[in-house]
N, C-alpha and C. Protein backbone atom coordinates (compact mmCIF):
# COMPACT_ATOMS: atom_id res chain seq x y z
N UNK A 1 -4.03 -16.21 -42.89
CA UNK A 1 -3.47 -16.29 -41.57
C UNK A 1 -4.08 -15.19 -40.71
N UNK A 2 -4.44 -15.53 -39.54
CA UNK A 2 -5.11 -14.50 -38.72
C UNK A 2 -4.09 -13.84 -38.07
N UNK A 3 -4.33 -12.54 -37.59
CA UNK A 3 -3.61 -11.89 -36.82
C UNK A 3 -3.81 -11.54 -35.52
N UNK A 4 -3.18 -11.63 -34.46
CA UNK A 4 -3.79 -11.70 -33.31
C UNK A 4 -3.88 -10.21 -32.66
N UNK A 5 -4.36 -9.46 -32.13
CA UNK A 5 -4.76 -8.64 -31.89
C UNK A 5 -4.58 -7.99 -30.27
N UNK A 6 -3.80 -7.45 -29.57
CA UNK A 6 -3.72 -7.21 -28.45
C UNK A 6 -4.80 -6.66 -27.87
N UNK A 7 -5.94 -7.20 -26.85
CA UNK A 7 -6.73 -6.15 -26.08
C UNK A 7 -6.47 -5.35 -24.92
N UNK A 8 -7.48 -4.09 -24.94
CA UNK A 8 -7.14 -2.96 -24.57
C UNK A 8 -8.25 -2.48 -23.70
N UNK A 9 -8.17 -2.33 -22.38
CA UNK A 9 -8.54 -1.79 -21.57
C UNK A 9 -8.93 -0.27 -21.45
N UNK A 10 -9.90 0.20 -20.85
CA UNK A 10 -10.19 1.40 -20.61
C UNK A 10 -10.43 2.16 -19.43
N UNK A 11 -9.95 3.38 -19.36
CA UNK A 11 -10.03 4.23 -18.43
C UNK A 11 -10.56 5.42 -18.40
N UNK A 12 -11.61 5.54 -17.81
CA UNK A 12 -12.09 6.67 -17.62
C UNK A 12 -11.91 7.91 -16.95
N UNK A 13 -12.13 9.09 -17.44
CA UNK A 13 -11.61 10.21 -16.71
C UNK A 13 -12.18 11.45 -16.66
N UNK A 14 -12.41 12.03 -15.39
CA UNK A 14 -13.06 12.92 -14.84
C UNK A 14 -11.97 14.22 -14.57
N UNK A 15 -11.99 15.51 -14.73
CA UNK A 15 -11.37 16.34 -14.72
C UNK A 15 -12.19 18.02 -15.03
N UNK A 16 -11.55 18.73 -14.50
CA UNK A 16 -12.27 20.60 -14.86
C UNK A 16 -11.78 20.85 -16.44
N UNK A 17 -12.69 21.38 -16.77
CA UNK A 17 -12.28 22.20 -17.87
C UNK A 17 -10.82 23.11 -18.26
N UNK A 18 -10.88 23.00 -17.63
CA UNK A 18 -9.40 24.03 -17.23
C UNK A 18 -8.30 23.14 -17.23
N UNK A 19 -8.26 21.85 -16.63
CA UNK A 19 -7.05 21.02 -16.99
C UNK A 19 -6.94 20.16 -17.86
N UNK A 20 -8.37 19.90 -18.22
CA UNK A 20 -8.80 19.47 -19.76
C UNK A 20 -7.89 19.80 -20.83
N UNK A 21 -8.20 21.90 -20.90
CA UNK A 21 -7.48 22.32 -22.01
C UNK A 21 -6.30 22.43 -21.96
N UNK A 22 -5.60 22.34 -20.68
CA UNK A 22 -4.25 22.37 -20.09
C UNK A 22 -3.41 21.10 -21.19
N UNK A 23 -3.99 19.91 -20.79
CA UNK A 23 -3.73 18.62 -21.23
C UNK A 23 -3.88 18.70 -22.78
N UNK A 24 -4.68 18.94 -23.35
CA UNK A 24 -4.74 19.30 -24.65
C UNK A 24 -4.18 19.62 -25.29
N UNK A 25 -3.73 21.14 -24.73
CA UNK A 25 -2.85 22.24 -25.35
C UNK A 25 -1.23 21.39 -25.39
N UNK A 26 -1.01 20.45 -24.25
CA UNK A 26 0.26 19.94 -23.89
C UNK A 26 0.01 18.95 -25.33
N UNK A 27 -0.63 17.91 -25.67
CA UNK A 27 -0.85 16.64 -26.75
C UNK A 27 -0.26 17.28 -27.70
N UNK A 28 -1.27 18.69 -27.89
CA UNK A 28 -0.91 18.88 -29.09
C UNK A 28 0.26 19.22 -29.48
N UNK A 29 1.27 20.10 -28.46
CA UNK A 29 1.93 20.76 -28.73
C UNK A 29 3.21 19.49 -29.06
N UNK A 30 2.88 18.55 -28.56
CA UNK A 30 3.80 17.27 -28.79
C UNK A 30 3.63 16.07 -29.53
N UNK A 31 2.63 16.68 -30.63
CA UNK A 31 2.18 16.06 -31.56
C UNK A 31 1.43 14.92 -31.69
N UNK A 32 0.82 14.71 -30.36
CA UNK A 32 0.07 13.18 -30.27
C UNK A 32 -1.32 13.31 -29.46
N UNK A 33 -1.78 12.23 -29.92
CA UNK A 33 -3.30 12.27 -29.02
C UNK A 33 -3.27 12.44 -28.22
N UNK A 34 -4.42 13.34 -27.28
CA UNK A 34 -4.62 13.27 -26.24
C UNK A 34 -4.55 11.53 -25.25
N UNK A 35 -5.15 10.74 -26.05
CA UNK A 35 -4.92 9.42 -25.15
C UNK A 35 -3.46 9.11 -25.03
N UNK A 36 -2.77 8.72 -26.11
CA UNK A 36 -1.04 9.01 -26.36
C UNK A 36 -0.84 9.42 -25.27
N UNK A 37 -0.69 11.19 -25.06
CA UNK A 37 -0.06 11.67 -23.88
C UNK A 37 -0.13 11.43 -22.52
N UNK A 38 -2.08 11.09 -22.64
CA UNK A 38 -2.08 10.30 -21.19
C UNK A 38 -1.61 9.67 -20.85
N UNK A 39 -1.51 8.49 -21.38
CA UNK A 39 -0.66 7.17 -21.40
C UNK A 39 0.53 7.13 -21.25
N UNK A 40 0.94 8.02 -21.86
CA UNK A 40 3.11 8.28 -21.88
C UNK A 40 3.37 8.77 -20.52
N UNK A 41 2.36 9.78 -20.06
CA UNK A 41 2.79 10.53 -19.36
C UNK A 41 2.66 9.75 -17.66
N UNK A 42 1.29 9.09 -17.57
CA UNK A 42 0.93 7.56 -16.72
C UNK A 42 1.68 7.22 -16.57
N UNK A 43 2.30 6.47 -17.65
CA UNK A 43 3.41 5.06 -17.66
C UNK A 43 4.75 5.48 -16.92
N UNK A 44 5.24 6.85 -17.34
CA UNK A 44 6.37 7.18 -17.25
C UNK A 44 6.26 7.35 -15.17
N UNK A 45 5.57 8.35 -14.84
CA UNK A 45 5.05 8.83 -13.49
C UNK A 45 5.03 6.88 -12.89
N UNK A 46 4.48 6.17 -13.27
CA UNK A 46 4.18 4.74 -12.49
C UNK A 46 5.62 4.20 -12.36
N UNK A 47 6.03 4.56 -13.87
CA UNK A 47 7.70 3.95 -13.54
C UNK A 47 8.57 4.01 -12.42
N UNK A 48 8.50 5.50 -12.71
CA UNK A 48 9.23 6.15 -11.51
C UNK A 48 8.64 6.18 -10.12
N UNK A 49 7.65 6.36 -9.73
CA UNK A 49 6.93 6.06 -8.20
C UNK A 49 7.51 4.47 -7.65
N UNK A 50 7.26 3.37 -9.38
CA UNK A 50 7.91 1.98 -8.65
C UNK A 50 9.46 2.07 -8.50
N UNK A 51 9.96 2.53 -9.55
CA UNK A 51 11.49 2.54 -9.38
C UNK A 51 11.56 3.02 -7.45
N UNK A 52 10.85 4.20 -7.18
CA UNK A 52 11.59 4.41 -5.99
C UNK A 52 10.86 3.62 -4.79
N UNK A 53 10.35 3.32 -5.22
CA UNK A 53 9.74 2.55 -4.05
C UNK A 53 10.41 0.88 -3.89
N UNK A 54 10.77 0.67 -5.23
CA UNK A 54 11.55 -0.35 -5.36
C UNK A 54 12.90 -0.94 -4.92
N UNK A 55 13.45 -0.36 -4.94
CA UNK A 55 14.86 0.16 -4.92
C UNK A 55 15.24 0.36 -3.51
N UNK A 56 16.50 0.39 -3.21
CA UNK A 56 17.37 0.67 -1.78
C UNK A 56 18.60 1.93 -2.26
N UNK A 57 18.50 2.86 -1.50
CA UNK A 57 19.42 3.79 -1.89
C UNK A 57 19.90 3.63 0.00
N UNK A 58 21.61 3.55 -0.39
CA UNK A 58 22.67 3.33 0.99
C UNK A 58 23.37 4.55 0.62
N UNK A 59 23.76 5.26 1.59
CA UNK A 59 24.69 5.55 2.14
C UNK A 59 26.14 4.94 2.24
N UNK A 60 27.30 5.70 1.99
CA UNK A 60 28.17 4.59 2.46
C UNK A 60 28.18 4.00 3.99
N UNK A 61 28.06 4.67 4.78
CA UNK A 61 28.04 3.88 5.78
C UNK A 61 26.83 2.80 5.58
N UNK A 62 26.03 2.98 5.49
CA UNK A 62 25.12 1.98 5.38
C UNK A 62 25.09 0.52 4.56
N UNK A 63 26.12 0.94 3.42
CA UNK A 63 27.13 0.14 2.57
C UNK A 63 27.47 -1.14 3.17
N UNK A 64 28.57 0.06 3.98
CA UNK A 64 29.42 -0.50 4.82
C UNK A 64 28.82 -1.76 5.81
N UNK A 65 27.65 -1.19 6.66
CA UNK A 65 27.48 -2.07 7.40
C UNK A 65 26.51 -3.62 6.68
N UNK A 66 26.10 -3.24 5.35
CA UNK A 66 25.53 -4.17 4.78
C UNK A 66 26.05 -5.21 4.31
N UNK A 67 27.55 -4.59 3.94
CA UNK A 67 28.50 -5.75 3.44
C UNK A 67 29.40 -6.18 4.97
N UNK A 68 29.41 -5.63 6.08
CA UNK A 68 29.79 -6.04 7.10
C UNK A 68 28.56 -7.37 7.53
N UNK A 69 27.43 -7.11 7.51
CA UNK A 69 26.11 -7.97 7.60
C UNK A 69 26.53 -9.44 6.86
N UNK A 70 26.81 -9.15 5.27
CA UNK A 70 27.06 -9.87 4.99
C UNK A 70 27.88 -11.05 5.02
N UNK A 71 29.63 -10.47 5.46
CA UNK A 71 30.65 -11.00 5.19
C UNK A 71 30.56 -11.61 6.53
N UNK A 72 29.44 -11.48 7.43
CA UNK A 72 29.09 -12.49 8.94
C UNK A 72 28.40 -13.23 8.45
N UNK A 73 27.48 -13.27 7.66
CA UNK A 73 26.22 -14.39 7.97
C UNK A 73 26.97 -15.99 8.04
N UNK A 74 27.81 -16.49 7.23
CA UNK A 74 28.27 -17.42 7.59
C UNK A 74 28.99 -17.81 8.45
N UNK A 75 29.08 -17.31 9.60
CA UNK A 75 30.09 -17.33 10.61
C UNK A 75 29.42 -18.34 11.52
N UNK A 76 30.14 -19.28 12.23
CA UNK A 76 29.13 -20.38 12.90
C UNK A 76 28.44 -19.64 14.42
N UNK A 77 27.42 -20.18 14.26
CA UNK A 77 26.36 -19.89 15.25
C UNK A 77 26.08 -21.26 16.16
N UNK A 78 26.70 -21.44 17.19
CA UNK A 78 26.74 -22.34 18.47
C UNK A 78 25.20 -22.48 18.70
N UNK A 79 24.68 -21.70 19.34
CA UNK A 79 23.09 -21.97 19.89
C UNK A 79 22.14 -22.57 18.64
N UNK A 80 22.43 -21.85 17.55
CA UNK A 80 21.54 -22.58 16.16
C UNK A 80 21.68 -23.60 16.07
N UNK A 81 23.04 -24.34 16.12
CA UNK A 81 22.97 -25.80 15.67
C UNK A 81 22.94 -26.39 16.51
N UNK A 82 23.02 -25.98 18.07
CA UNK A 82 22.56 -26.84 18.82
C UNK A 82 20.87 -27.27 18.80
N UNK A 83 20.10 -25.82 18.79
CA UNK A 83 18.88 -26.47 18.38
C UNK A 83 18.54 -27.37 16.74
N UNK A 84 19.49 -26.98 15.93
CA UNK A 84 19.39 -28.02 15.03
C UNK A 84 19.02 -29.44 14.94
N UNK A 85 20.58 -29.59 16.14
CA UNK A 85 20.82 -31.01 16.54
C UNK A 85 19.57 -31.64 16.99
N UNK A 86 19.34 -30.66 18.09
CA UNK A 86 17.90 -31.14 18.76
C UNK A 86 17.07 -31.47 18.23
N UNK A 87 16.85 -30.79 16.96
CA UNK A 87 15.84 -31.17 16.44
C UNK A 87 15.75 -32.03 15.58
N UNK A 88 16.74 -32.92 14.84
CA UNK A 88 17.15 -33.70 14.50
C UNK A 88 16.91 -35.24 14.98
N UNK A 89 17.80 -34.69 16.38
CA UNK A 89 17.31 -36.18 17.23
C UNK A 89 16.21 -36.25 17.40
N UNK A 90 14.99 -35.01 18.19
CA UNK A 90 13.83 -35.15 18.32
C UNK A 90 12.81 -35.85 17.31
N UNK A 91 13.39 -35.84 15.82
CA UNK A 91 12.47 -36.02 14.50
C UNK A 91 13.27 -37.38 14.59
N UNK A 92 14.30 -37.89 14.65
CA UNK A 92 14.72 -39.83 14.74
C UNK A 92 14.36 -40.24 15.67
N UNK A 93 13.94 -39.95 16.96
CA UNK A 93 13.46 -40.38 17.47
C UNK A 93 11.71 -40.58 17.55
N UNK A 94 11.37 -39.59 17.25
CA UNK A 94 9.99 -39.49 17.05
C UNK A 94 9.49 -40.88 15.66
N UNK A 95 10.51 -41.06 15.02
CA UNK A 95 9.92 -41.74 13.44
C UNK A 95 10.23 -43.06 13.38
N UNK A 96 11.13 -43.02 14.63
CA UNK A 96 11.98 -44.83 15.22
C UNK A 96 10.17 -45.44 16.00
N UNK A 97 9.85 -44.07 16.62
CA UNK A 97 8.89 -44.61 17.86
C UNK A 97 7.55 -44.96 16.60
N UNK A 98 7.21 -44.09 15.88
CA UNK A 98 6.40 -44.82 14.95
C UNK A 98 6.44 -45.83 14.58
């Protein structure tokens, strides 16, 4: 039975000597490869940049007015369904004349 094999992409990386051994000194001291740490340390930083970029942080007032936003949207709107209507008739009439 074959085993399937995940592929793996590469990244290259340019850096001073100095943060080289910085990074190094950090792998080791946490017991894992230098690629390991890159990677953990990447993944984790991407997480979090999307988490906040993702995300909505309210205020209560802001709460407030969101669930005020809300608890309207269904409230009837006169001018909307009049153009509804309109447009309604405009499209039976238009498909009668065809």
């Amino acid at each position: 039975m074959a085993t399937l094999t995940q592929p793996f992409e590469r990244i290259d990386l340019r850096t001073s000597p100095e943060i080289k051994e910085l990074i190094v000194r950090a792998a080791t001291t946490a017991g894992v490869s230098l690629s390991a740490f890159l990677i953990a340390c990447a993944q984790d930083r991407a997480k979090q940049i999307l988490a906040e970029s993702e995300s909505l942080t309210f205020s209560t007032r802001d709460w407030a007015a969101f669930f005020t936003a809300l608890d309207n949207a269904d409230k009837p709107r006169p001018k909307l369904e009049a153009a509804a209507l309109d447009y309604l008739a405009w499209r039976a009439q238009r498909t009668t004349a065809n």
